[in-house]
N, C-alpha and C. Protein backbone atom coordinates (compact mmCIF):
# COMPACT_ATOMS: atom_id res chain seq x y z
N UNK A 1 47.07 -61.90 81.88
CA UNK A 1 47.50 -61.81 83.24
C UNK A 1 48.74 -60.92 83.38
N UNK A 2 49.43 -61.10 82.44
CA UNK A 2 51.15 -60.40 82.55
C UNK A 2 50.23 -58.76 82.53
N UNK A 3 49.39 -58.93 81.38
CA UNK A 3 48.99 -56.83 81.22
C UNK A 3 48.12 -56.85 82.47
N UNK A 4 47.66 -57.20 83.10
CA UNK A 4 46.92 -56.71 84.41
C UNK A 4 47.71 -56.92 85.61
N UNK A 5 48.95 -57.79 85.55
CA UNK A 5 50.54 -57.28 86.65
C UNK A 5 50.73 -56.51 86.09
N UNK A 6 51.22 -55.86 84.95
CA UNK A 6 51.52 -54.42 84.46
C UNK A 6 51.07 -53.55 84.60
N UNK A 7 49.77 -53.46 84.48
CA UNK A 7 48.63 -52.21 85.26
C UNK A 7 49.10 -51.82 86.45
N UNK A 8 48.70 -52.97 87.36
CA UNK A 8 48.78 -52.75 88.53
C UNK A 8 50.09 -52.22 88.90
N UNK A 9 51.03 -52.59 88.52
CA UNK A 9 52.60 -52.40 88.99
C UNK A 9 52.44 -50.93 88.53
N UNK A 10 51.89 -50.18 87.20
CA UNK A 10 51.96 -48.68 86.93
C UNK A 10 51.28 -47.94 88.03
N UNK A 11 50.05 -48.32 88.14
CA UNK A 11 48.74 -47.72 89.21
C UNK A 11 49.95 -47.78 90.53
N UNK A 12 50.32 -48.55 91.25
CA UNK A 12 50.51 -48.66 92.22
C UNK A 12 52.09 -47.51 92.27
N UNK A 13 53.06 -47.61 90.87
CA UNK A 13 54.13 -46.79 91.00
C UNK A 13 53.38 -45.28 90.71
N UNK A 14 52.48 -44.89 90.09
CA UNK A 14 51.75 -43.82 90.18
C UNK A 14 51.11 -43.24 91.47
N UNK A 15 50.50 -44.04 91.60
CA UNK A 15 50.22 -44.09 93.32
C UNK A 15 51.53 -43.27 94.82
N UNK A 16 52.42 -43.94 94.24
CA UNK A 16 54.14 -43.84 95.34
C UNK A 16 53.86 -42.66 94.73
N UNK A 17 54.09 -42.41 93.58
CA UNK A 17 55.28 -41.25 93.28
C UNK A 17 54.43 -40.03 93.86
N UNK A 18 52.72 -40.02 93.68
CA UNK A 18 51.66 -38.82 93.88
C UNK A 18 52.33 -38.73 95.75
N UNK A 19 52.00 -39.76 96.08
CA UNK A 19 52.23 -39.73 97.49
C UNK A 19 53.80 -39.12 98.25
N UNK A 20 54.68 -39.49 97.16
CA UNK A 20 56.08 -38.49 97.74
C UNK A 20 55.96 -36.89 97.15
N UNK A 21 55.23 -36.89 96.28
CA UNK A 21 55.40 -35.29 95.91
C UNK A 21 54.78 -34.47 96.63
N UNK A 22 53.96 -34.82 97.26
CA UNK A 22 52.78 -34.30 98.44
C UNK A 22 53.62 -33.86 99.58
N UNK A 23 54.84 -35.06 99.70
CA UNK A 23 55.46 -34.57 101.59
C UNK A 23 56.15 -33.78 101.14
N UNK A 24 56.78 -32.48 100.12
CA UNK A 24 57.69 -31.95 100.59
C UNK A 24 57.82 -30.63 99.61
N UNK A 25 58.24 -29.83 99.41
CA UNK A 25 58.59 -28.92 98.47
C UNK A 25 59.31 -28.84 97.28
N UNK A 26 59.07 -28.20 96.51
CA UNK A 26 60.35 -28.71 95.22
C UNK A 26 61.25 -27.49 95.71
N UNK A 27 62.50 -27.89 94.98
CA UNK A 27 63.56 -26.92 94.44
C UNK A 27 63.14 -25.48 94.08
N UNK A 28 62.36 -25.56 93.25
CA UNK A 28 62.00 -24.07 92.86
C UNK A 28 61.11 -23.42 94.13
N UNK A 29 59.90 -24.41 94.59
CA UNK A 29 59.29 -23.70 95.48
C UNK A 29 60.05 -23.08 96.79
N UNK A 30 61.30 -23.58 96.92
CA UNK A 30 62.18 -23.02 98.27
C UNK A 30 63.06 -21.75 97.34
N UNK A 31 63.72 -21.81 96.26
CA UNK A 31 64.58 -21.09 96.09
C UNK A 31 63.47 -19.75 95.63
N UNK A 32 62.23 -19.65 95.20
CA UNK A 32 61.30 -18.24 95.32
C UNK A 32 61.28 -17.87 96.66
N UNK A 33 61.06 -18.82 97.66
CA UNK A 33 60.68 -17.90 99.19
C UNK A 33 62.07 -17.36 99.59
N UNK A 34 63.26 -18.18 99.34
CA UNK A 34 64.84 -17.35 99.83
C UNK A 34 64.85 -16.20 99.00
N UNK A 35 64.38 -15.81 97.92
CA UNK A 35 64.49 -14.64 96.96
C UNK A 35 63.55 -13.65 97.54
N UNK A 36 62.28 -14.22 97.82
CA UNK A 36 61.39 -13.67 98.86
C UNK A 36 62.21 -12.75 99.79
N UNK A 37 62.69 -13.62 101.02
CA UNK A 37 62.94 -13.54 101.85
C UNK A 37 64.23 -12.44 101.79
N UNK A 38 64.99 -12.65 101.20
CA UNK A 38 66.30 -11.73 100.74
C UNK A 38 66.17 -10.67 100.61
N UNK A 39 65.09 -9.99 99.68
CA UNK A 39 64.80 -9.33 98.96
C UNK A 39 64.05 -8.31 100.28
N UNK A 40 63.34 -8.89 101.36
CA UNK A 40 63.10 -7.95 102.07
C UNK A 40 64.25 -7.84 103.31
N UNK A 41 65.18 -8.72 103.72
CA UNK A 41 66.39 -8.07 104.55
C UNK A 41 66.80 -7.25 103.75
N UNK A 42 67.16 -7.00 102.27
CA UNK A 42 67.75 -5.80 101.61
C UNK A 42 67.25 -4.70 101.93
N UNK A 43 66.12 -4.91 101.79
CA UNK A 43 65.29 -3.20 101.88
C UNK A 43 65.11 -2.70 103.64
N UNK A 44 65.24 -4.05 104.51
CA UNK A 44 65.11 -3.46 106.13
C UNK A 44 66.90 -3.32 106.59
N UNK A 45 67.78 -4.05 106.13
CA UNK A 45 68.62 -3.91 106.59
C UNK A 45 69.78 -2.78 106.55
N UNK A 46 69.12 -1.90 105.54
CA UNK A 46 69.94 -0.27 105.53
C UNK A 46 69.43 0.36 106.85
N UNK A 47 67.80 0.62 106.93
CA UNK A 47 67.67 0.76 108.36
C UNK A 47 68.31 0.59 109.44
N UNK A 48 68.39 -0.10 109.56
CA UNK A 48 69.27 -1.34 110.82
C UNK A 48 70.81 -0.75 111.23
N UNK A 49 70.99 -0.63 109.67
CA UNK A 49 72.88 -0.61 109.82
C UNK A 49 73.06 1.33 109.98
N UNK A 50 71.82 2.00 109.59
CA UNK A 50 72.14 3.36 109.90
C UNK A 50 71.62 3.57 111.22
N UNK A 51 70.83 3.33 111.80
CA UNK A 51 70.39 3.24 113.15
C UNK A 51 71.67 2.79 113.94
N UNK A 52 72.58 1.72 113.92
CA UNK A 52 73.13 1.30 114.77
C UNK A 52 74.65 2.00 114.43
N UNK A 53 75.35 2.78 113.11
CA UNK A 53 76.00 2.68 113.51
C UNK A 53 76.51 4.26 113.38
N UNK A 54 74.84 4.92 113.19
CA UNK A 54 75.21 6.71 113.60
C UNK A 54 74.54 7.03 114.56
N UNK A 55 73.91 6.40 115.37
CA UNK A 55 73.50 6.68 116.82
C UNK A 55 74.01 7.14 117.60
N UNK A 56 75.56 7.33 117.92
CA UNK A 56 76.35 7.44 118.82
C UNK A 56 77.03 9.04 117.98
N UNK A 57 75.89 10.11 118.41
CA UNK A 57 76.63 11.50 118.32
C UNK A 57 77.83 12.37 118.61
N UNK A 58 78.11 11.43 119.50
CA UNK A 58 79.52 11.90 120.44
C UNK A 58 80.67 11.29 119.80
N UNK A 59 80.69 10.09 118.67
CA UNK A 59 81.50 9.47 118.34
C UNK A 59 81.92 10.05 116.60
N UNK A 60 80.33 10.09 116.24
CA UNK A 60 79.95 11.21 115.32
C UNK A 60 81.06 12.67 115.18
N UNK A 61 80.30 13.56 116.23
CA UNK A 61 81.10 14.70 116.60
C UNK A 61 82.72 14.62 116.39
N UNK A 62 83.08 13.66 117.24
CA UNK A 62 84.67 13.50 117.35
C UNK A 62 85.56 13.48 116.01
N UNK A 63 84.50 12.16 115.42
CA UNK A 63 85.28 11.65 114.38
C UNK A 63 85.25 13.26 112.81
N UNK A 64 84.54 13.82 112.91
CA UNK A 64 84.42 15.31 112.50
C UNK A 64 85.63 16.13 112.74
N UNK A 65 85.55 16.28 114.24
CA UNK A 65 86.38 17.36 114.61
C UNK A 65 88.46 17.11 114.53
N UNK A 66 87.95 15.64 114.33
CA UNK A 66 89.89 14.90 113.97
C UNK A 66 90.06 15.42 112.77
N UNK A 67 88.99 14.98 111.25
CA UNK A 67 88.94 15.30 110.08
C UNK A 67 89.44 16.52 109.29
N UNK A 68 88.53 17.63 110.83
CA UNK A 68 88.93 18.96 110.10
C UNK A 68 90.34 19.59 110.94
N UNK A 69 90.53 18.94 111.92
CA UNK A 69 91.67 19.97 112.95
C UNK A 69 93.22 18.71 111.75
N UNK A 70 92.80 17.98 111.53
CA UNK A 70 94.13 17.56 110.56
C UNK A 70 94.31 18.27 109.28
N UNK A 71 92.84 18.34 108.81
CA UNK A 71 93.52 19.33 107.53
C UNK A 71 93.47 20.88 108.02
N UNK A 72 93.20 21.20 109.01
CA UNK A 72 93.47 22.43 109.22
C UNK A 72 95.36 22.53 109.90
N UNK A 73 95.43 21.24 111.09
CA UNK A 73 97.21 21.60 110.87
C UNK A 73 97.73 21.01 109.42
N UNK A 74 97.48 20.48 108.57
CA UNK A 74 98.41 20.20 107.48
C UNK A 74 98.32 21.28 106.72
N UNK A 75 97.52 21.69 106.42
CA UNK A 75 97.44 23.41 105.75
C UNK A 75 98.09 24.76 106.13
N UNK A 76 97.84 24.51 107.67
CA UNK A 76 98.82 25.71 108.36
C UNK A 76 100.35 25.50 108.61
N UNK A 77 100.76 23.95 108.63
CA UNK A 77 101.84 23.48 108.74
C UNK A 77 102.29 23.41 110.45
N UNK A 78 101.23 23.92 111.42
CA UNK A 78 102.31 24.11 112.52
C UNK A 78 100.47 23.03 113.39
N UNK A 79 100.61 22.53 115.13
CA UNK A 79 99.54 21.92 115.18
C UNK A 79 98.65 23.06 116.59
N UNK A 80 97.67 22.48 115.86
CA UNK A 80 96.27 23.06 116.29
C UNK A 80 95.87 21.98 117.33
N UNK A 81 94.88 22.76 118.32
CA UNK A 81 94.29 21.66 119.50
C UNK A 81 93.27 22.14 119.99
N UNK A 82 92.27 21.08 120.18
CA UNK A 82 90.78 21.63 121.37
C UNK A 82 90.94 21.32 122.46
N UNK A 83 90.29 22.11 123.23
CA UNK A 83 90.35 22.19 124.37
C UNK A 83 88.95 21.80 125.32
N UNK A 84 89.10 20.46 126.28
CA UNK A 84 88.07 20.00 127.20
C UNK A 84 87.96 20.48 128.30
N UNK A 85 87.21 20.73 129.18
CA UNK A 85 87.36 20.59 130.88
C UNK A 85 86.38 20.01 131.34
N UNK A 86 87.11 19.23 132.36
CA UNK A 86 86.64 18.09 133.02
C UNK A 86 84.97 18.79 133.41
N UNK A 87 84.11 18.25 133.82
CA UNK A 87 83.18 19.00 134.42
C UNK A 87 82.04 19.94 133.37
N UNK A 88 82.68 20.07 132.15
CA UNK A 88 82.20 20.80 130.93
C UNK A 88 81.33 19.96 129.95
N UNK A 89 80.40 20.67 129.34
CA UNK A 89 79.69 19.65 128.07
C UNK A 89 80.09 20.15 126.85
N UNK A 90 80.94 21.06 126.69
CA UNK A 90 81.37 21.79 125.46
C UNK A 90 82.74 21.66 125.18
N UNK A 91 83.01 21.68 123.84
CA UNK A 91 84.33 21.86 123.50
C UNK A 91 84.80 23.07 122.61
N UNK A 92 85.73 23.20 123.17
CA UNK A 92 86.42 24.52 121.91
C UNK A 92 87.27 24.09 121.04
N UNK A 93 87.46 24.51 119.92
CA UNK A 93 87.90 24.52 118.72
C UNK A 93 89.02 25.36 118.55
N UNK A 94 90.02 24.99 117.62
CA UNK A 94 91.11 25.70 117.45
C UNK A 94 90.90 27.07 116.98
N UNK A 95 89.57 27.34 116.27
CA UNK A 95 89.43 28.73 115.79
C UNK A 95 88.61 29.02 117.05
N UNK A 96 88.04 29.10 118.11
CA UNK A 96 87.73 29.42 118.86
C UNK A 96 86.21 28.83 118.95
N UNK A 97 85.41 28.55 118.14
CA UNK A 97 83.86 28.05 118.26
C UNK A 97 84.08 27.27 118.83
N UNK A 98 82.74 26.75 119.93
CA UNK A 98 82.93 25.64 120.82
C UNK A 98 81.25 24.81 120.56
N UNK A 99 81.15 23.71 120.36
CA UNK A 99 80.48 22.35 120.76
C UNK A 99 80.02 21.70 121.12
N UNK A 100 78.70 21.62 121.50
CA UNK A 100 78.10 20.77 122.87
C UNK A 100 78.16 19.42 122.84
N UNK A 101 78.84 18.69 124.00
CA UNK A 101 78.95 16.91 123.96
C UNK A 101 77.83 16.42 124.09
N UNK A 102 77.10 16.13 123.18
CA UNK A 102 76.22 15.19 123.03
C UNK A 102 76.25 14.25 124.06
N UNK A 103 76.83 13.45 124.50
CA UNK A 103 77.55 12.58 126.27
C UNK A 103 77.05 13.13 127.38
N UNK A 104 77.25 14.53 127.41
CA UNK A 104 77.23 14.92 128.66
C UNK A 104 78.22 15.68 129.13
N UNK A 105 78.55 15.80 130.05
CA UNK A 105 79.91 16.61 130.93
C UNK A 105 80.85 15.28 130.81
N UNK A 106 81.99 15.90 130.57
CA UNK A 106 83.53 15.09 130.37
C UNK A 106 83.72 14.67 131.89
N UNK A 107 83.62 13.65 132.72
CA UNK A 107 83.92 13.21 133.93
C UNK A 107 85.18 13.03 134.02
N UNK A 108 85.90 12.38 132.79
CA UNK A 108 87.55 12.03 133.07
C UNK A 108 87.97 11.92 131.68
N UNK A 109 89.24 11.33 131.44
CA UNK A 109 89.98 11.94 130.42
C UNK A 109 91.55 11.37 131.00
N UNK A 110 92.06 10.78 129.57
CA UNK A 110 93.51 10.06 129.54
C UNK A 110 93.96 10.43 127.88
N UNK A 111 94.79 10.92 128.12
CA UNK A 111 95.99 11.78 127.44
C UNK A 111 96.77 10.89 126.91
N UNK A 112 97.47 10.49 125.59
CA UNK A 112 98.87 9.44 125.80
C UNK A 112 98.76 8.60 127.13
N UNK A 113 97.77 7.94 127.64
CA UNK A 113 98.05 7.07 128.63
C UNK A 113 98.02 7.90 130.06
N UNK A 114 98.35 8.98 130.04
CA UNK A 114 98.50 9.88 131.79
C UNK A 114 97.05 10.54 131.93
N UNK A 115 96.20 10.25 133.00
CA UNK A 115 95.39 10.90 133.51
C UNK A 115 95.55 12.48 133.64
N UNK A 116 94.45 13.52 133.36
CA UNK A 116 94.79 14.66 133.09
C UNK A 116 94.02 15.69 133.90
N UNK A 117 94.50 16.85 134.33
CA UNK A 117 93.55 17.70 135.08
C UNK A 117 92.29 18.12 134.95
N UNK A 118 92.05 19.39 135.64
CA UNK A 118 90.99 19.98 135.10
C UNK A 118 90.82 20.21 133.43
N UNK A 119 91.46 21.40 133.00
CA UNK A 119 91.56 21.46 131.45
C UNK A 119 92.28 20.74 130.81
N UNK A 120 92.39 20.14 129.37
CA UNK A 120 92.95 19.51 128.79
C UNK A 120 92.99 19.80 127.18
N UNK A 121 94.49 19.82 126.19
CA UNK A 121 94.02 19.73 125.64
C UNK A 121 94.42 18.59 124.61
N UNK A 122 93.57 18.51 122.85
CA UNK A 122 94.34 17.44 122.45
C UNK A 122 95.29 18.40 121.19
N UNK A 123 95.84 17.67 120.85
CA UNK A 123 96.87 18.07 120.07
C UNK A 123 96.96 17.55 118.40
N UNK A 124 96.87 18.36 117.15
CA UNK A 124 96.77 17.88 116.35
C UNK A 124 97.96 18.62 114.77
N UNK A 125 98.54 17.41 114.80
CA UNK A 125 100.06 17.71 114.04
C UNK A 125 99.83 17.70 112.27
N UNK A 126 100.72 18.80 112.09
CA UNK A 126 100.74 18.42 110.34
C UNK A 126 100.84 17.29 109.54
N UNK A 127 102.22 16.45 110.56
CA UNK A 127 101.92 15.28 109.80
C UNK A 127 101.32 13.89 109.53
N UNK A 128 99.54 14.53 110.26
CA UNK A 128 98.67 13.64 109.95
C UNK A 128 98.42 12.84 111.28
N UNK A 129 98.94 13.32 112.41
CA UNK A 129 98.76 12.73 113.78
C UNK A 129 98.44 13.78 114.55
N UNK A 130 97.48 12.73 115.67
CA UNK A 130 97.06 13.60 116.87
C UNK A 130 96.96 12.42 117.94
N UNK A 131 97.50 13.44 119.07
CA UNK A 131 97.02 12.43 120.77
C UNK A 131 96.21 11.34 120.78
N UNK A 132 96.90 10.22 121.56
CA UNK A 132 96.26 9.61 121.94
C UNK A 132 95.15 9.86 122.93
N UNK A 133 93.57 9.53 123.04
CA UNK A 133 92.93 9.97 124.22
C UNK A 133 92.06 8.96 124.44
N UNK A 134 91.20 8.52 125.61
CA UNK A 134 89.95 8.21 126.01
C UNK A 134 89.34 8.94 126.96
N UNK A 135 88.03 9.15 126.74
CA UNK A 135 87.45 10.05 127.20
C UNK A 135 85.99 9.77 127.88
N UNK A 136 85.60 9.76 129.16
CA UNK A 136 84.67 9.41 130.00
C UNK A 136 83.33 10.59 129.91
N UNK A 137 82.33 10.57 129.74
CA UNK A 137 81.56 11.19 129.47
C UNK A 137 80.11 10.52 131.04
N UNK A 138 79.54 11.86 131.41
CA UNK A 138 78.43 11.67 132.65
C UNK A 138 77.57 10.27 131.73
N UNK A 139 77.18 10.12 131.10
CA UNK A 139 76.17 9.12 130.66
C UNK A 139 76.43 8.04 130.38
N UNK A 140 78.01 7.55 130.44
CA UNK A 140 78.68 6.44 130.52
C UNK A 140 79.25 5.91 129.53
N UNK A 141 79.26 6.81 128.55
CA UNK A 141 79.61 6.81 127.00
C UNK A 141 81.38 6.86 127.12
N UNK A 142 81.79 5.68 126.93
CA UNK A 142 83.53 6.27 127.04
C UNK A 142 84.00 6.27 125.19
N UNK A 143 85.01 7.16 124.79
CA UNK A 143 85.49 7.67 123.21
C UNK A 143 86.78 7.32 123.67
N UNK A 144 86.77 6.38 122.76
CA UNK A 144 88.88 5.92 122.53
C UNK A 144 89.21 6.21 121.10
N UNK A 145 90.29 6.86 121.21
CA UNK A 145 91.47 7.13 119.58
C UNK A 145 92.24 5.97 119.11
N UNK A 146 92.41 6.26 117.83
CA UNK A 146 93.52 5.39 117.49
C UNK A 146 93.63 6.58 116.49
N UNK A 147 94.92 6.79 116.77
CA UNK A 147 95.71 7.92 115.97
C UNK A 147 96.33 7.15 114.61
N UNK A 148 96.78 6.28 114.93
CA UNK A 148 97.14 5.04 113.68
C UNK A 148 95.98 4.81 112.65
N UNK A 149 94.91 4.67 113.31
CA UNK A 149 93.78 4.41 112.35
C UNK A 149 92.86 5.90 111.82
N UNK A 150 92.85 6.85 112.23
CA UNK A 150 92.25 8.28 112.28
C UNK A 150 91.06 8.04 113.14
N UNK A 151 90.80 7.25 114.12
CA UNK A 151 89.47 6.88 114.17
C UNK A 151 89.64 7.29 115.54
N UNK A 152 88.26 7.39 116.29
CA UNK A 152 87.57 7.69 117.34
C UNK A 152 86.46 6.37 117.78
N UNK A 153 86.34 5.60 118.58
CA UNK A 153 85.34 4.62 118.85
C UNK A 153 84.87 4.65 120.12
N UNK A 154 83.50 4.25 120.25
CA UNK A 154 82.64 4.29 121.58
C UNK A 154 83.22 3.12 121.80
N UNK A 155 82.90 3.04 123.43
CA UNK A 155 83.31 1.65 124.06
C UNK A 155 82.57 1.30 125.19
């Protein structure tokens, strides 16, 4: 009698245990699908991050034209500047080549903080600084500086 309560008590804990392994996943079977899963945000998410964060040509352009008009005044020692006008889709360059704004026509334009005329220009110093600006573009694209940071950002 005791070995056939013993049976039964095995059969029946055999029984439980088949029946919990059934509801759920193991350990390994979740940590293959996150490796899965990982493994393809790696390969989509370069996409993603070049799409979103060279899209913006005008910000592109800018951040170019700071790059080279700084090492062009630190080289010459004295400062160089391009020149906008309001109403214009092009820019000129300190050597004279000019630019098409990707944006559109320049609608408006702030200087160091003061609203600025028709022409404008920016200003770029040997020692590694240039004007503050933001800049309004027809397509609604506005470009802010940070001369502190070298940077140019859409907004």
């Amino acid at each position: 009698m005791v070995r056939r309560a013993a049976r039964i008590l095995t059969q029946t804990s055999k029984a439980l245990n088949n029946t919990y392994r059934k509801k759920g996943f193991t350990l390994i079977e979740i940590l293959i699908v996150l490796i899965i899963v990982g493994l393809g945000f790696m390969t989509i998410a370069p996409r993603f991050a070049e799409n979103t964060i060279l899209s913006d040509k005008t910000e592109v352009l800018f951040q170019e034209i700071i790059e080279n008009h700084l090492k062009e005044a630190s080289e010459l020692n004295v400062q160089v500047f391009i020149t906008l006008s309001k109403g214009s889709y092009t820019v000129q360059m300190s050597n004279g080549d000019k630019a098409s704004l990707p944006a559109g026509t320049l609608q408006d334009a702030f200087i160091n903080d003061e609203r600025t005329g028709g022409s404008l220009n920016i200003y770029f110093y040997p020692d590694g600084i240039f004007d503050q600006f933001v800049l309004k573009f027809s397509d609604g694209t506005e470009l802010e500086s940070y001369p502190a940071l070298l940077k140019v950002v859409r907004r």
